[in-house]
C-alpha atoms as a PDB file:
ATOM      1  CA  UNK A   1      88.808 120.666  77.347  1.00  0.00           C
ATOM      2  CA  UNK A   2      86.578 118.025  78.883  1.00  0.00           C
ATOM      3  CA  UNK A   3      82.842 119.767  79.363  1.00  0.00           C
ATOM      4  CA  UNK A   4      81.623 118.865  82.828  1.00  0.00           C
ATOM      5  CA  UNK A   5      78.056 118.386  83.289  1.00  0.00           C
ATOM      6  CA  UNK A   6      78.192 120.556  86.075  1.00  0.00           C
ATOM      7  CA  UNK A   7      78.380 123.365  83.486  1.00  0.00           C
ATOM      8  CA  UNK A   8      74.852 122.619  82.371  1.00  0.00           C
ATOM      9  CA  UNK A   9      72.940 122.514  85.741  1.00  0.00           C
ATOM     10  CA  UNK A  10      74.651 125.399  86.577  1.00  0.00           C
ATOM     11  CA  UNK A  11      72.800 127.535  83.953  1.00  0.00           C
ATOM     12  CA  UNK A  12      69.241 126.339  84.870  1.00  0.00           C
ATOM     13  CA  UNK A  13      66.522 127.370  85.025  1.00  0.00           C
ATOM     14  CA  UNK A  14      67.105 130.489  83.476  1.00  0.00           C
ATOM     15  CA  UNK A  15      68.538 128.877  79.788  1.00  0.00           C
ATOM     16  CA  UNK A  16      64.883 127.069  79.492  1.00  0.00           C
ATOM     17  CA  UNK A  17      63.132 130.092  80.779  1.00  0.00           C
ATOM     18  CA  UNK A  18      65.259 132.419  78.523  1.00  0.00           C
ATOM     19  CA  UNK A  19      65.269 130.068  75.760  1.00  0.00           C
ATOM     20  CA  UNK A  20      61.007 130.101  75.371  1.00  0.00           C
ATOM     21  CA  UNK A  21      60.601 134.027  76.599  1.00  0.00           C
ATOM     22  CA  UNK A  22      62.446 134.597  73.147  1.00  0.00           C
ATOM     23  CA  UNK A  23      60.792 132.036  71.053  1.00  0.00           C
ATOM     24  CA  UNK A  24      57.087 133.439  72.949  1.00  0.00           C
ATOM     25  CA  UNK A  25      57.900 136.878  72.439  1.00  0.00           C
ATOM     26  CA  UNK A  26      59.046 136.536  68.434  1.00  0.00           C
ATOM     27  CA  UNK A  27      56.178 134.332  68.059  1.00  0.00           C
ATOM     28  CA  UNK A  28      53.722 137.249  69.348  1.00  0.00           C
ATOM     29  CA  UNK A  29      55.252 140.146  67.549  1.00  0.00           C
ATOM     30  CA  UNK A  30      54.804 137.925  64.162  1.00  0.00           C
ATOM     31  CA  UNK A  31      51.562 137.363  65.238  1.00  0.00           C
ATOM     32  CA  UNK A  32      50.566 141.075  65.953  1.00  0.00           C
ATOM     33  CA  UNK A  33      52.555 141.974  62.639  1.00  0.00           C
ATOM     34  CA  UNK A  34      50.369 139.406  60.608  1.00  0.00           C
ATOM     35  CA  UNK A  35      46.901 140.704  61.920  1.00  0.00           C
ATOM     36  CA  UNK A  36      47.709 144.031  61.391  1.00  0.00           C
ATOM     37  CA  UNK A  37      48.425 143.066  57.672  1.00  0.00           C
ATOM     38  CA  UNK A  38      44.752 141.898  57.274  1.00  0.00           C
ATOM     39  CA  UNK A  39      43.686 144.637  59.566  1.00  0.00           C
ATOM     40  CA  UNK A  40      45.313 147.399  57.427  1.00  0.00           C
ATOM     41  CA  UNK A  41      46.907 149.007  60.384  1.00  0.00           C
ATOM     42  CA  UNK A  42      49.967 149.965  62.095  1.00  0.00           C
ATOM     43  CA  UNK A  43      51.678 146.984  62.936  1.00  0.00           C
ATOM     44  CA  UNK A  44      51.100 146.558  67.102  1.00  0.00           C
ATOM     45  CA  UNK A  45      50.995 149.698  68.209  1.00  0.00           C
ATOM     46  CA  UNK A  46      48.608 150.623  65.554  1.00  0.00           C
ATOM     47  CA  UNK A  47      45.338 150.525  67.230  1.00  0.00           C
ATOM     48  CA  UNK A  48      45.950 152.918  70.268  1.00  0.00           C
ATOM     49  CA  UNK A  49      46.003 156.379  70.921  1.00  0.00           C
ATOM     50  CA  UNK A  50      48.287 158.765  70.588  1.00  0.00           C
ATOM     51  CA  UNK A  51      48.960 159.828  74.144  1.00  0.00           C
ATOM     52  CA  UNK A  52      52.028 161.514  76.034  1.00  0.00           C
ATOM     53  CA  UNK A  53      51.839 161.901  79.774  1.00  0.00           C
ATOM     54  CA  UNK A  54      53.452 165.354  81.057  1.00  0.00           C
ATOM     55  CA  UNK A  55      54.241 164.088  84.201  1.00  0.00           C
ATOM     56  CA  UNK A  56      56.999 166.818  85.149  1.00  0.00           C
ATOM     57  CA  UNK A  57      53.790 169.335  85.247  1.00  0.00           C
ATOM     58  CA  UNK A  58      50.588 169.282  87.257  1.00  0.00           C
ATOM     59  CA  UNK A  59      47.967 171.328  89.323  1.00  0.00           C
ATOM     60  CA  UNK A  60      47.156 170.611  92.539  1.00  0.00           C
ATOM     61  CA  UNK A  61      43.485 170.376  94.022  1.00  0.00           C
ATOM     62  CA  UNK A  62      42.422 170.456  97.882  1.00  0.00           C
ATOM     63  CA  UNK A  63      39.085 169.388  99.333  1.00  0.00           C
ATOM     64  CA  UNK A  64      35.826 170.236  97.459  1.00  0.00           C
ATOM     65  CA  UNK A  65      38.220 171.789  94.191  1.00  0.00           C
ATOM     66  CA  UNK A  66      38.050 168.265  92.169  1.00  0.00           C
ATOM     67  CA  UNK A  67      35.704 164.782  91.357  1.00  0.00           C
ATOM     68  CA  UNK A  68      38.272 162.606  93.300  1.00  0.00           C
ATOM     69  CA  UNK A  69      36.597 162.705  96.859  1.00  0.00           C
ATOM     70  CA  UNK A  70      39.505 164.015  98.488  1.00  0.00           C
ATOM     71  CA  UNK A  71      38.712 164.603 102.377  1.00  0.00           C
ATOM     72  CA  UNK A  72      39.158 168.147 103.913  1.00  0.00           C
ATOM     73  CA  UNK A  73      43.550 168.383 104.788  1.00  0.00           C
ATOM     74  CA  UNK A  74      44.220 166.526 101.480  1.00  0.00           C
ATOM     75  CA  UNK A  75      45.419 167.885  98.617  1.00  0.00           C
ATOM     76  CA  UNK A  76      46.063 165.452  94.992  1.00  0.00           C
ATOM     77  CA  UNK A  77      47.341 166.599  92.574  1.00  0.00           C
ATOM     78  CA  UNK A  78      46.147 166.148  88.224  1.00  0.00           C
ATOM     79  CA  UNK A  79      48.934 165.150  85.848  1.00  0.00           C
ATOM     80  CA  UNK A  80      47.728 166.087  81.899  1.00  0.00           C
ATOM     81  CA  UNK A  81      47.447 163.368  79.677  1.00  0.00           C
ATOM     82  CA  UNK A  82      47.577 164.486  75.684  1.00  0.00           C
ATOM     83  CA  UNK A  83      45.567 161.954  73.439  1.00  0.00           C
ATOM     84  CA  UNK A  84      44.919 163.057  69.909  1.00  0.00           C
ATOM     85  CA  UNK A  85      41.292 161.908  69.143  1.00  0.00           C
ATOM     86  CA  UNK A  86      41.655 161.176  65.656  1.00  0.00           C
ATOM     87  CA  UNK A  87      45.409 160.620  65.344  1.00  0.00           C
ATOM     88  CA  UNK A  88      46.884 161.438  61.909  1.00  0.00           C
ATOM     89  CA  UNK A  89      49.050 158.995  60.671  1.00  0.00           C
ATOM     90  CA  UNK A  90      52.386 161.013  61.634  1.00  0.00           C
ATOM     91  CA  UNK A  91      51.162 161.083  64.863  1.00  0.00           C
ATOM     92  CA  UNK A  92      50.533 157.208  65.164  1.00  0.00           C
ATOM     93  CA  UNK A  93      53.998 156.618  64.036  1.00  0.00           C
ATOM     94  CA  UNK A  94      54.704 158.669  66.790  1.00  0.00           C
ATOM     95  CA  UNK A  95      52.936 156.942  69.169  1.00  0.00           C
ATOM     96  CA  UNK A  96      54.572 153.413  67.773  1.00  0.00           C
ATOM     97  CA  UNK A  97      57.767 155.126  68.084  1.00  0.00           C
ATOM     98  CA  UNK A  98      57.683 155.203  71.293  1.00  0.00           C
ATOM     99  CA  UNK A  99      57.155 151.844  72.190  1.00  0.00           C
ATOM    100  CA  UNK A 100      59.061 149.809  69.765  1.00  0.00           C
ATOM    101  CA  UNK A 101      62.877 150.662  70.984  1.00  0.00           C
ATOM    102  CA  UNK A 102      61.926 149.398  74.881  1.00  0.00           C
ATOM    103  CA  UNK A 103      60.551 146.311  72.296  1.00  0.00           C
ATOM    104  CA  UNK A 104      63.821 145.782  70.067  1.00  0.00           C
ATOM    105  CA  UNK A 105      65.908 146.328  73.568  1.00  0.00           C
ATOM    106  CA  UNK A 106      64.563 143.426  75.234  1.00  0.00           C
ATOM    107  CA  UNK A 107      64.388 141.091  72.254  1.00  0.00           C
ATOM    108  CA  UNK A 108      67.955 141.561  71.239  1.00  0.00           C
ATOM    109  CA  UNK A 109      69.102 141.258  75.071  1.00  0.00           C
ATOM    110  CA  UNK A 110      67.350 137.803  75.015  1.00  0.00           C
ATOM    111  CA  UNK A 111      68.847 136.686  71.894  1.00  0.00           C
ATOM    112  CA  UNK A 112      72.328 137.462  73.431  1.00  0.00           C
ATOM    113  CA  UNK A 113      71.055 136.054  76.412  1.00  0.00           C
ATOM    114  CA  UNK A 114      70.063 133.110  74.694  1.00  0.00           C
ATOM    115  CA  UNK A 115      73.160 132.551  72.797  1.00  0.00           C
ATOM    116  CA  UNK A 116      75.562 133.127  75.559  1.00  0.00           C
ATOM    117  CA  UNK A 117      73.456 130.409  77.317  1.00  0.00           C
ATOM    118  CA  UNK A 118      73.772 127.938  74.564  1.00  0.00           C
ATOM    119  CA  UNK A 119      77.171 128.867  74.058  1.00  0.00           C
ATOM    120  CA  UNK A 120      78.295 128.031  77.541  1.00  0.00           C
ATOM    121  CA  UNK A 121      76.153 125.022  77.826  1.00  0.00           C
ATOM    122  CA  UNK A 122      78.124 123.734  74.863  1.00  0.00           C
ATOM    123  CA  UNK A 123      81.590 125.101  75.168  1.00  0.00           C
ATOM    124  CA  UNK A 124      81.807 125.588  79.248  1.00  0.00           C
ATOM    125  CA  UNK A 125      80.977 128.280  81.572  1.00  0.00           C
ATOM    126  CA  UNK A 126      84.832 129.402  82.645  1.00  0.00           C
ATOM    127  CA  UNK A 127      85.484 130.163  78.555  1.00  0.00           C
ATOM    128  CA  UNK A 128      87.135 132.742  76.914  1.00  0.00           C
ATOM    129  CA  UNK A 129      83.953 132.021  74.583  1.00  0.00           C
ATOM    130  CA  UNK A 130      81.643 133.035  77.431  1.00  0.00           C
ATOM    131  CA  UNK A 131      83.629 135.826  78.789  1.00  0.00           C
ATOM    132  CA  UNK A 132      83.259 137.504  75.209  1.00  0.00           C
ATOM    133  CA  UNK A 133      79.655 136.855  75.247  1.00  0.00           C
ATOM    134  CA  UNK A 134      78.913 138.510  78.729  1.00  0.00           C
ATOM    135  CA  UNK A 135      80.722 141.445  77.592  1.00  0.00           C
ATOM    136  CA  UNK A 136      78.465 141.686  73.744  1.00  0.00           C
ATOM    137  CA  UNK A 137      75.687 141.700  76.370  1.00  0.00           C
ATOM    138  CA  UNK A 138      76.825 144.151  78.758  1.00  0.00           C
ATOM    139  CA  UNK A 139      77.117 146.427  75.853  1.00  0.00           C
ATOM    140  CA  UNK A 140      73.975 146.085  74.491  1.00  0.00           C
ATOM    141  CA  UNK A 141      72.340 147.182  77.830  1.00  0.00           C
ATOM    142  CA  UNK A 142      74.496 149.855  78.112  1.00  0.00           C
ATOM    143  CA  UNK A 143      74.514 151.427  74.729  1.00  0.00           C
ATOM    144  CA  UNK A 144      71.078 149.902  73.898  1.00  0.00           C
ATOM    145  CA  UNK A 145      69.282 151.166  77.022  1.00  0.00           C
ATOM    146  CA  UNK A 146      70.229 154.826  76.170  1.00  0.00           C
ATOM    147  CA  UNK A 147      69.950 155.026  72.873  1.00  0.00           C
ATOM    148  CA  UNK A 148      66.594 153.384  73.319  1.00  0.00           C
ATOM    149  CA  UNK A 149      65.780 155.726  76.026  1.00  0.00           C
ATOM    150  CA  UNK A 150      66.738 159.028  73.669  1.00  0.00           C
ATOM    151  CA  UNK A 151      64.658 157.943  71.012  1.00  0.00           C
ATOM    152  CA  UNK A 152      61.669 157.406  73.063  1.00  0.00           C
ATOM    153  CA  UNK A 153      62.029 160.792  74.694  1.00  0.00           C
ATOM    154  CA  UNK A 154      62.472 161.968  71.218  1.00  0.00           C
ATOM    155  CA  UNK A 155      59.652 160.450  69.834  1.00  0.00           C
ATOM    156  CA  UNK A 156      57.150 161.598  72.559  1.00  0.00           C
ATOM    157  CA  UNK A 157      58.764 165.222  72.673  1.00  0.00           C
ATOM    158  CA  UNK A 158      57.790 165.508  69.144  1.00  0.00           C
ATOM    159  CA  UNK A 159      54.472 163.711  69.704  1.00  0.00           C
ATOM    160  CA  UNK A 160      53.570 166.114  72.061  1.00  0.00           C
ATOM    161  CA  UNK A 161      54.574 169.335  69.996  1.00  0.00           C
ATOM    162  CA  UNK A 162      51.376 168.273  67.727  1.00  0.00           C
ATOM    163  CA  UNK A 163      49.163 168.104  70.676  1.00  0.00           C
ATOM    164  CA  UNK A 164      49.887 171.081  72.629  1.00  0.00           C
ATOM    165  CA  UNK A 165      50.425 174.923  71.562  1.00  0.00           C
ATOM    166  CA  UNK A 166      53.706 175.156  73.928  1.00  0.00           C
ATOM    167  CA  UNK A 167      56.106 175.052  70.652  1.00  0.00           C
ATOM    168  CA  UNK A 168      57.788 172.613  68.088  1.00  0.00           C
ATOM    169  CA  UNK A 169      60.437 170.156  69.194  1.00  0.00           C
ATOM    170  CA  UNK A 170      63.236 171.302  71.466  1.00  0.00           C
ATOM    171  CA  UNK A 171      65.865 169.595  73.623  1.00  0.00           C
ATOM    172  CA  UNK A 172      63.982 171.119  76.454  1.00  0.00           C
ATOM    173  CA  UNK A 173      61.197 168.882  75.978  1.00  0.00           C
ATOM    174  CA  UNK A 174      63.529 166.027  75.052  1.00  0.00           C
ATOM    175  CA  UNK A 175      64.814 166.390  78.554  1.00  0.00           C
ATOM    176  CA  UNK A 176      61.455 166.358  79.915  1.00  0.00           C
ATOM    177  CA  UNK A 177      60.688 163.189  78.196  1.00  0.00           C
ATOM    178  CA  UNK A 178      63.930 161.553  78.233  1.00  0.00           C
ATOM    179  CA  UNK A 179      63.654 158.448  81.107  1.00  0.00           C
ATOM    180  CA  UNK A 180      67.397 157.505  82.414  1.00  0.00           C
ATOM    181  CA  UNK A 181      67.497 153.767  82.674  1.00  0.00           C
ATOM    182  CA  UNK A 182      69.478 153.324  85.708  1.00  0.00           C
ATOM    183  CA  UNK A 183      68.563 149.299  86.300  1.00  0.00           C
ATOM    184  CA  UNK A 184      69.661 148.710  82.503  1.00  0.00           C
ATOM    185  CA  UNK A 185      73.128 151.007  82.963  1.00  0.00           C
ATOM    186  CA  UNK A 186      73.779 148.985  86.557  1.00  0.00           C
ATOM    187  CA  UNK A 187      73.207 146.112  85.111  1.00  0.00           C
ATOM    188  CA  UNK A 188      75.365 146.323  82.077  1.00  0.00           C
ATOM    189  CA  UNK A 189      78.348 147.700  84.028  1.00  0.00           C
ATOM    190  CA  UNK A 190      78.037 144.734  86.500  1.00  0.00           C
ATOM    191  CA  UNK A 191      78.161 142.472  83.680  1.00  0.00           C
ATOM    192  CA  UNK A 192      81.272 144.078  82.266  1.00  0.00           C
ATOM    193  CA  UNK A 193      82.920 143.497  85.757  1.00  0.00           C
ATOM    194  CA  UNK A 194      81.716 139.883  85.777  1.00  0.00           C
ATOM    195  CA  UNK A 195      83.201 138.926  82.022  1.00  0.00           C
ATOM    196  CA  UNK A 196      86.809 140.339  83.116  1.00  0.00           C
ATOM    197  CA  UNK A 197      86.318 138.327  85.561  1.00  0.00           C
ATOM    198  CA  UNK A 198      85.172 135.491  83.617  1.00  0.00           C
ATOM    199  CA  UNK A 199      87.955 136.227  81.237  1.00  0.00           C
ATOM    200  CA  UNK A 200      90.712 136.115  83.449  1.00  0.00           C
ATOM    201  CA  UNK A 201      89.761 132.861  85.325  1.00  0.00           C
ATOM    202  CA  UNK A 202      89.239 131.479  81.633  1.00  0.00           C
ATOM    203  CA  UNK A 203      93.096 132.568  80.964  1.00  0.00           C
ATOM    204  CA  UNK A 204      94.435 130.872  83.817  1.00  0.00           C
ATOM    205  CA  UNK A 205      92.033 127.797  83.449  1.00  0.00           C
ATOM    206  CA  UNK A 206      93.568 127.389  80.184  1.00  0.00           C
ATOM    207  CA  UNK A 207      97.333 128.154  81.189  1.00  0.00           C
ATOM    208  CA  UNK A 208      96.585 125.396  84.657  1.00  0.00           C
ATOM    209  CA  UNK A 209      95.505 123.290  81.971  1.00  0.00           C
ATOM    210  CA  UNK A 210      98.553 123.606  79.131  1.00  0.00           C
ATOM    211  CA  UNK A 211     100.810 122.871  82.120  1.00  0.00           C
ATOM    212  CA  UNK A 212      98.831 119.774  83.307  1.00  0.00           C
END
């Protein structure tokens, strides 16, 4: 199969911008890991607090009842914020916890990103090559995105049993926590639909092209 150059143009600007995003973003998490060597800290996440924001409970304030200069028909309402003041080191890995899957989601979606770029560039956009690669990536959002999303919830669920007195962990707070990715799980399933497409014009390229 004779690449066109077509193919290439086709997939910029997003392979460049892709392409340094990944190498930027590795190059800054080895940085941050590095530093915190000589630092003696938690890698990244080290450094801040240990904070989980209840936001599915609040109390609600009307004019003159809080320091927010709410005007008389108003009413705003205070969300609790739990930050342990001298964080233990459970409760930092915690805290790291529930950063670093959002992290390890976005940096393996742009290295398959990346690749399926490359690979396309080289091999051809209408490829049974790139059909399989749409469909490693649709996955990983999918799958990725909500087991990311669980861990996180996990993670500050059980962050939040050591700052409060409301009880250990339970799959009520979980829920509480627990962020559905919608964008992520739309995203993935559109991708799905576009690599049977892909696949299927890719089969009949290469059947058009067997005849020829």
């Amino acid at each position: 199969m004779v690449l066109m150059p077509e193919d290439r143009k086709l997939l910029e600007p997003l392979s460049t911008v892709v392409s340094g995003a990944l190498r930027l973003l590795i190059a800054l998490v080895l940085a941050g890991c590095v530093l915190s060597l000589v630092n003696g800290s938690v890698p990244l996440w080290g450094a801040t607090d240990a904070c989980v924001t209840a936001d599915w409970t609040s109390s609600s304030h009307t004019a003159g009842g809080t320091a927010f200069g709410v005007r008389d028909g108003v009413q705003v309402s205070e969300i609790p914020r739990y930050c342990a003041q001298d964080p233990s080191a459970w409760q930092r890995t915690l805290g790291v916890l529930t950063e670093i899957p959002s992290l390890v989601l976005l940096i393996g979606g742009l290295h398959l990103l990346d690749r399926l770029l490359r690979s396309a560039a080289r091999d051809g956009v209408h490829t049974l090559r790139t059909a399989a690669g749409l469909r490693m990536l649709a996955i990983w959002l999918v799958a990725g995105s909500l087991a990311a999303a669980l861990a996180q919830a996990v993670a500050a669920s059980a962050l939040l049993s050591t700052l409060t007195t409301h009880g250990a962990l339970s799959a009520d707070g979980i829920l509480h926590t627990f962020d559905l990715p919608y964008l992520s799980l739309l995203t993935g399933l559109g991708l799905l639909t576009f690599a049977r497409i892909t696949r299927v014009g890719a089969a009949m390229r290469e059947d058009l092209e067997s005849v020829i």
